[in-house]
Every structure is written in C-alpha cells, then in structure tokens.
N, C-alpha and C. Protein backbone atom coordinates (compact mmCIF):
# COMPACT_ATOMS: atom_id res chain seq x y z
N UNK A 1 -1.73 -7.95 8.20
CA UNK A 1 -0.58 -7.88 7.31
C UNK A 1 0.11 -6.53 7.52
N UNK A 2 1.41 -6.25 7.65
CA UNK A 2 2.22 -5.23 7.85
C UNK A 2 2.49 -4.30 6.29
N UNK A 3 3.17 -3.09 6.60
CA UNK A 3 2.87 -2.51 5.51
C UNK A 3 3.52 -2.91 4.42
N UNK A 4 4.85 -3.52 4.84
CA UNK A 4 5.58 -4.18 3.66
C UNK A 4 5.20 -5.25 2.95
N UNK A 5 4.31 -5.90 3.66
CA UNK A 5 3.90 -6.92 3.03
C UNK A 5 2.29 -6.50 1.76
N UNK A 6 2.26 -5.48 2.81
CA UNK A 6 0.82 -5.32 1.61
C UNK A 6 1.25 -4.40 0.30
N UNK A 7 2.93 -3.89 1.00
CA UNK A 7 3.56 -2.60 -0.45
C UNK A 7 3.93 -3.80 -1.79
N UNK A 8 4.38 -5.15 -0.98
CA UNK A 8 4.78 -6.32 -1.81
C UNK A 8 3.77 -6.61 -2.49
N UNK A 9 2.62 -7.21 -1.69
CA UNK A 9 1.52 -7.51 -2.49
C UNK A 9 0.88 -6.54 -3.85
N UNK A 10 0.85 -5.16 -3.81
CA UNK A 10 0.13 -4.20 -4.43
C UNK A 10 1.12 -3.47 -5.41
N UNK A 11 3.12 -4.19 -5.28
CA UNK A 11 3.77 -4.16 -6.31
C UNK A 11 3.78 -3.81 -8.11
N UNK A 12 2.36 -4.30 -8.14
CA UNK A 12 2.13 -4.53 -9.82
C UNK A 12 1.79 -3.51 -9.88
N UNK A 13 0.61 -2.08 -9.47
CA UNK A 13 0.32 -1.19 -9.38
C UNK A 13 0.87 -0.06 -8.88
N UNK A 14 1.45 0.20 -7.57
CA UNK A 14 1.68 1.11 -6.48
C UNK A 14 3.32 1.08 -6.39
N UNK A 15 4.02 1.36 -7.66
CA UNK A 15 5.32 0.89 -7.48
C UNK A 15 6.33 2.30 -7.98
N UNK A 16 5.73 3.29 -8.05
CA UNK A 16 6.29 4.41 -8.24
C UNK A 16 6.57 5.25 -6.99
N UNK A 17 7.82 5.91 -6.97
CA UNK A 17 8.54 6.71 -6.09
C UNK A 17 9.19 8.02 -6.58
N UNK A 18 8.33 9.17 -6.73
CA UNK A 18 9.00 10.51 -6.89
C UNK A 18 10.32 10.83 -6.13
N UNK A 19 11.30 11.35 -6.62
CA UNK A 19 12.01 12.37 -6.02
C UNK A 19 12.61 13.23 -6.69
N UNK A 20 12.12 14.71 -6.42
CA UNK A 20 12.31 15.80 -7.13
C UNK A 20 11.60 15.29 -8.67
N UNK A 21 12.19 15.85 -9.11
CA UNK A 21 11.85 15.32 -10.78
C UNK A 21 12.70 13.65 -11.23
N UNK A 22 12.58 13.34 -10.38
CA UNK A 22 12.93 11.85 -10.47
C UNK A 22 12.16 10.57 -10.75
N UNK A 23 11.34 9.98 -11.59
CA UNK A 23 10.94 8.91 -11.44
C UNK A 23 10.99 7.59 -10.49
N UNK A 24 11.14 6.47 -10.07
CA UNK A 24 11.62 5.29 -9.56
C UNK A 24 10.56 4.65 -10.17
N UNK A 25 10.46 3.63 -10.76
CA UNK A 25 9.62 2.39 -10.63
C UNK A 25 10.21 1.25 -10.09
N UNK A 26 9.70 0.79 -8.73
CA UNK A 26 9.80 -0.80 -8.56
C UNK A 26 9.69 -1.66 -9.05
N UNK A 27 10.38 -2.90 -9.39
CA UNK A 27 10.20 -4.06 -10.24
C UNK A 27 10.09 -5.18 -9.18
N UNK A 28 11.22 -5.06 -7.90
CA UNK A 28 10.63 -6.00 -7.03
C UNK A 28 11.33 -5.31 -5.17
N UNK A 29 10.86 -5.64 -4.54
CA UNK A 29 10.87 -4.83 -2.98
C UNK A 29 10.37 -6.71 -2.51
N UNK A 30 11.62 -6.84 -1.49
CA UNK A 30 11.92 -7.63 -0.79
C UNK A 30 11.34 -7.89 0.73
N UNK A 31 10.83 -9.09 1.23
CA UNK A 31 10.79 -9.29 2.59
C UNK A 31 11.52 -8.79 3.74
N UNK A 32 11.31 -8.09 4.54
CA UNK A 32 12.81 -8.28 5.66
C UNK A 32 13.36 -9.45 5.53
N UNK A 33 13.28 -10.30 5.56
CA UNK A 33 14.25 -11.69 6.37
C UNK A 33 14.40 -12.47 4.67
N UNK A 34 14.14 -11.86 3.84
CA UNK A 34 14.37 -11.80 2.75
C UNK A 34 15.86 -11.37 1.97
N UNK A 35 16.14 -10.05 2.91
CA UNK A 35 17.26 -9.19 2.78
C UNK A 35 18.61 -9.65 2.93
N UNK A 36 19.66 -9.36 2.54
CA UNK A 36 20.47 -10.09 2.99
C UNK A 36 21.97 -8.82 2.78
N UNK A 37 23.08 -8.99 3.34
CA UNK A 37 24.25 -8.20 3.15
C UNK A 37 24.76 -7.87 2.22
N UNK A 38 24.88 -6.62 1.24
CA UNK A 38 24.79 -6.27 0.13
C UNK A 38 27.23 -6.41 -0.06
N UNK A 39 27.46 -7.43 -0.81
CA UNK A 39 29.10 -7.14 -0.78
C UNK A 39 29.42 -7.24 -2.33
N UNK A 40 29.72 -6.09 -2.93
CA UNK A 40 30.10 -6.05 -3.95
C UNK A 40 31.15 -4.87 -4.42
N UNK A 41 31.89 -5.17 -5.39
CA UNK A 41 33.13 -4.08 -5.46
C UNK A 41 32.81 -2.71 -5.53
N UNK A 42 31.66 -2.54 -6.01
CA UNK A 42 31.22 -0.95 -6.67
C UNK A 42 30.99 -0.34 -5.59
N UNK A 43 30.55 -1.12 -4.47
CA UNK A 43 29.79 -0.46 -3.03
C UNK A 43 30.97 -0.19 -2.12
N UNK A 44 31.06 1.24 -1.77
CA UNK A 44 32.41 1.59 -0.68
C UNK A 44 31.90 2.29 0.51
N UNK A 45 30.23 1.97 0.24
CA UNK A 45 29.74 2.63 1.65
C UNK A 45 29.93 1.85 2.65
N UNK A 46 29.08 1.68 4.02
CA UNK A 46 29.27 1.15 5.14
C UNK A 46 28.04 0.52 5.11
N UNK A 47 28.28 -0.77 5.87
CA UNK A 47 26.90 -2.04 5.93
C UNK A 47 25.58 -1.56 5.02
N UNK A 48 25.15 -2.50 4.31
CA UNK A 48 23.82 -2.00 3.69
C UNK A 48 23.40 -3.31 3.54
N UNK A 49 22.08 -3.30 2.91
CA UNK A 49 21.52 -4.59 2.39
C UNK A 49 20.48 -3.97 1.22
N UNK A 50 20.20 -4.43 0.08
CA UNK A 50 19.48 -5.11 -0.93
C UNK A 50 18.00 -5.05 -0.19
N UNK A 51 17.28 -4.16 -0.51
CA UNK A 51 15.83 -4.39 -0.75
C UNK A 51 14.87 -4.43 -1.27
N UNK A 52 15.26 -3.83 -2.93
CA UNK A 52 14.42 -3.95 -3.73
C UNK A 52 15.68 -3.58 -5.21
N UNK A 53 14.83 -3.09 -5.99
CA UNK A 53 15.46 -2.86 -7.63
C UNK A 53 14.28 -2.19 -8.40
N UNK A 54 14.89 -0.85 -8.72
CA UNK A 54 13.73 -0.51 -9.85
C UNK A 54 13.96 -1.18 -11.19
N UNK A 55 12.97 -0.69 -12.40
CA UNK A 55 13.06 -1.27 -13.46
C UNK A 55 14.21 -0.89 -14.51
N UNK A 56 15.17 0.15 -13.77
CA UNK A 56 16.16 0.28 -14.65
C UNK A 56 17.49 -0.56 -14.16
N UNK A 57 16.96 -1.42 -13.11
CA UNK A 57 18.41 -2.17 -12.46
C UNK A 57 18.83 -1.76 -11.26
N UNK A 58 18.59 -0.63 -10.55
CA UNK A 58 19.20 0.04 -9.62
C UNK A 58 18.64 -0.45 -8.11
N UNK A 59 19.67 -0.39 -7.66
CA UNK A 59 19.28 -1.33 -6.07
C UNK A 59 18.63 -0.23 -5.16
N UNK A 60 17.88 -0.38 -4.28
CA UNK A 60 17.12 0.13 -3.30
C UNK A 60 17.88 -0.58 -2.14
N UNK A 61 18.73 0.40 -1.55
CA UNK A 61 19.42 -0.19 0.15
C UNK A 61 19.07 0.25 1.22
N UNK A 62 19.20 -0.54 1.76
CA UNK A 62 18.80 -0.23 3.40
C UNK A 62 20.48 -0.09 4.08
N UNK A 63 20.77 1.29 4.58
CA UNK A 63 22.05 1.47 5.03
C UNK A 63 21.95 1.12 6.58
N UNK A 64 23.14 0.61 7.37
CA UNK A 64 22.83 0.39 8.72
C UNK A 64 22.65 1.01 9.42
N UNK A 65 22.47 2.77 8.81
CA UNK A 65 21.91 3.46 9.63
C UNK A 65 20.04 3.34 9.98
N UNK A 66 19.61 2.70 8.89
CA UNK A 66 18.49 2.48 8.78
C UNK A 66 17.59 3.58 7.39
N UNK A 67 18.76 4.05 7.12
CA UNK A 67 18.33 5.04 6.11
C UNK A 67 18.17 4.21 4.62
N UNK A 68 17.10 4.55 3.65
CA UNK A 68 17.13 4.28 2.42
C UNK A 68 17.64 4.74 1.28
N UNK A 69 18.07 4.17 0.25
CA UNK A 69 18.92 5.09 -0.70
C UNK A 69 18.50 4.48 -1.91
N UNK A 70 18.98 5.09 -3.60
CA UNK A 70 18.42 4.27 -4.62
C UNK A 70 20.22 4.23 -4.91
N UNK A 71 20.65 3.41 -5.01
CA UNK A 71 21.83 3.21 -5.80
C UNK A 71 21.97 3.68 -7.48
N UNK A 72 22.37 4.46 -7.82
CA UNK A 72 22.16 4.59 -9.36
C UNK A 72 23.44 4.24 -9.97
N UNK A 73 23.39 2.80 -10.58
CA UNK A 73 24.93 2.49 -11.53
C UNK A 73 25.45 2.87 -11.92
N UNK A 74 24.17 4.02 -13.09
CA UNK A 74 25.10 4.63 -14.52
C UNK A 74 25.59 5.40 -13.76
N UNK A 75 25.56 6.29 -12.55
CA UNK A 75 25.68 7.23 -12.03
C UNK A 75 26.85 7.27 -10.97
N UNK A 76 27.08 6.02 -10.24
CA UNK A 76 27.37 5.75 -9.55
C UNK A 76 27.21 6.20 -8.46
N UNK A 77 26.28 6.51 -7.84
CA UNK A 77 26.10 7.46 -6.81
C UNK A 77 24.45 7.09 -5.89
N UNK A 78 24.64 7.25 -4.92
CA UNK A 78 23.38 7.17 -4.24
C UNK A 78 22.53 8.61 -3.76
N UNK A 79 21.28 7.96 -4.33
CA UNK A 79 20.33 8.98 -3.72
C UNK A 79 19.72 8.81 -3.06
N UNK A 80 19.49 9.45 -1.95
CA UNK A 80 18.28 9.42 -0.77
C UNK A 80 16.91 9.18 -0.77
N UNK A 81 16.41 8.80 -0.12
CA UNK A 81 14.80 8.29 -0.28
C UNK A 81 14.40 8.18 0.88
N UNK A 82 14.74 8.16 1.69
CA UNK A 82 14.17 7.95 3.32
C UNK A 82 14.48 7.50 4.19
N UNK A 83 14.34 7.97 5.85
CA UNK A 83 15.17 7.50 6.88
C UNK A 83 14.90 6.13 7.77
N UNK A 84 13.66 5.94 7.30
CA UNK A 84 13.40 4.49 7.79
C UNK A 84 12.38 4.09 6.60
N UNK A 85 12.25 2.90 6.74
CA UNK A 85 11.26 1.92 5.81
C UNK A 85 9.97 2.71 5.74
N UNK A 86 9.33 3.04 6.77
CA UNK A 86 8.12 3.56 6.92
C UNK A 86 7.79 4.84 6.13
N UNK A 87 8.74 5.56 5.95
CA UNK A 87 9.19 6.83 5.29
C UNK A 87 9.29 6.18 3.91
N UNK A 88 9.83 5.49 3.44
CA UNK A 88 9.92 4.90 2.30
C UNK A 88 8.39 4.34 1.77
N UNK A 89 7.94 3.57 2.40
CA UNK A 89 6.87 3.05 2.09
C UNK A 89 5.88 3.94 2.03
N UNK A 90 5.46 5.01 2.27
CA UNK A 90 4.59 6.63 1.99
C UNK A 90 4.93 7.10 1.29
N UNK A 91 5.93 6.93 0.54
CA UNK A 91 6.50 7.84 -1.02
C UNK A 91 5.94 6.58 -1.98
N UNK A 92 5.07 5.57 -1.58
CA UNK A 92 4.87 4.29 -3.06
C UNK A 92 3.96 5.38 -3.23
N UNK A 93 3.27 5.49 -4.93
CA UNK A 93 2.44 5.94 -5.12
C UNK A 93 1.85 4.83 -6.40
N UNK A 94 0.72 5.29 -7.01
CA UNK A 94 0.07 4.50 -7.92
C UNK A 94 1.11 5.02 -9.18
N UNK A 95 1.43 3.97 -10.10
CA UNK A 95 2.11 3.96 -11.32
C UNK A 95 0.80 4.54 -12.49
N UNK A 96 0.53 5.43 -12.87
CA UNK A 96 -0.35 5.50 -13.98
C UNK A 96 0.04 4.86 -14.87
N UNK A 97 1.27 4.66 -15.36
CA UNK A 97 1.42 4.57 -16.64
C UNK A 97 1.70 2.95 -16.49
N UNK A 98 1.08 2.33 -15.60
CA UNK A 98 1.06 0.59 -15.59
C UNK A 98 -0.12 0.31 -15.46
N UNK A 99 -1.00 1.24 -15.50
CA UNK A 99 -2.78 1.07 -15.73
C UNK A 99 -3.31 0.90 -17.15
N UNK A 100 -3.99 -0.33 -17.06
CA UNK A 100 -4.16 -0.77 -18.85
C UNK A 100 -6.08 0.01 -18.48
C-alpha cells in the first residue's frame, strides 16, 4: 500500500498538520484518481485540484506546479504546506486531541 493510501486509511487518528502556530485537522484527503479540477469563482490561481478539506471547510490543493496549499475561505488566501505530496504526507502527525 502507498503512502497515501495508508495516510487515508489512518485518517481518524493521524490527521493533524502544524504550520507555524497553525493547527490543520483533516476531515477527509482524497485518492489520486479521486481528484479532480478544482473550478470555482473564488479561485484566481492557476490549475489546481481538490485533495482533501480540513474540519473547518478549507480545501487542501494540489497546484499544477505540484505544490500543496491549504486554501483558507475566511481568509481568502492560501497557505503553503508543501512541494510535493510526499512533503505533505510527513507533516500528518497524530491528532491528540481525537484520542478517547
């Protein structure tokens, strides 16, 4: 199993992403072939796609540069997270605060 598939699988637990003093929690992180062309009015960047969503709503994109970003609504603005998937997927960490 590849790493995305086992970051999918281990979702319920391992779904937190620091940056800086930033939180992320994952709610759901997508298949590749899962993914699909992100077209909506708010978005004025260049090619992206939809790969996941934390729990506050905010999209996780994959830009066609191959770079990752968190989209933040209220904010409107994107933040960085990593230059390829692989880079992304080493920032999951364990969620404590989803441990009963």
């Amino acid at each position: 199993m590849n790493r995305l598939h086992t970051a999918i699988k281990n979702l319920g637990m391992i779904r937190l992403i620091k940056l800086g003093d930033r939180e992320i929690r994952l709610a759901i992180l997508l298949k590749e072939e899962d993914c699909k062309h992100l077209a909506a009015p708010w978005w004025r960047g260049k090619s992206a796609s939809i790969v996941g969503v934390d729990l506050d709503g905010n999209f996780i994109l994959c830009k066609s540069s191959g770079a990752f970003i968190l989209w933040d609504h209220q904010l409107s603005s994107e933040i960085p997270i990593s230059n390829s998937l692989d880079g992304m997927l080493s920032k999951l960490e364990l969620d404590s605060s989803n441990v009963p």
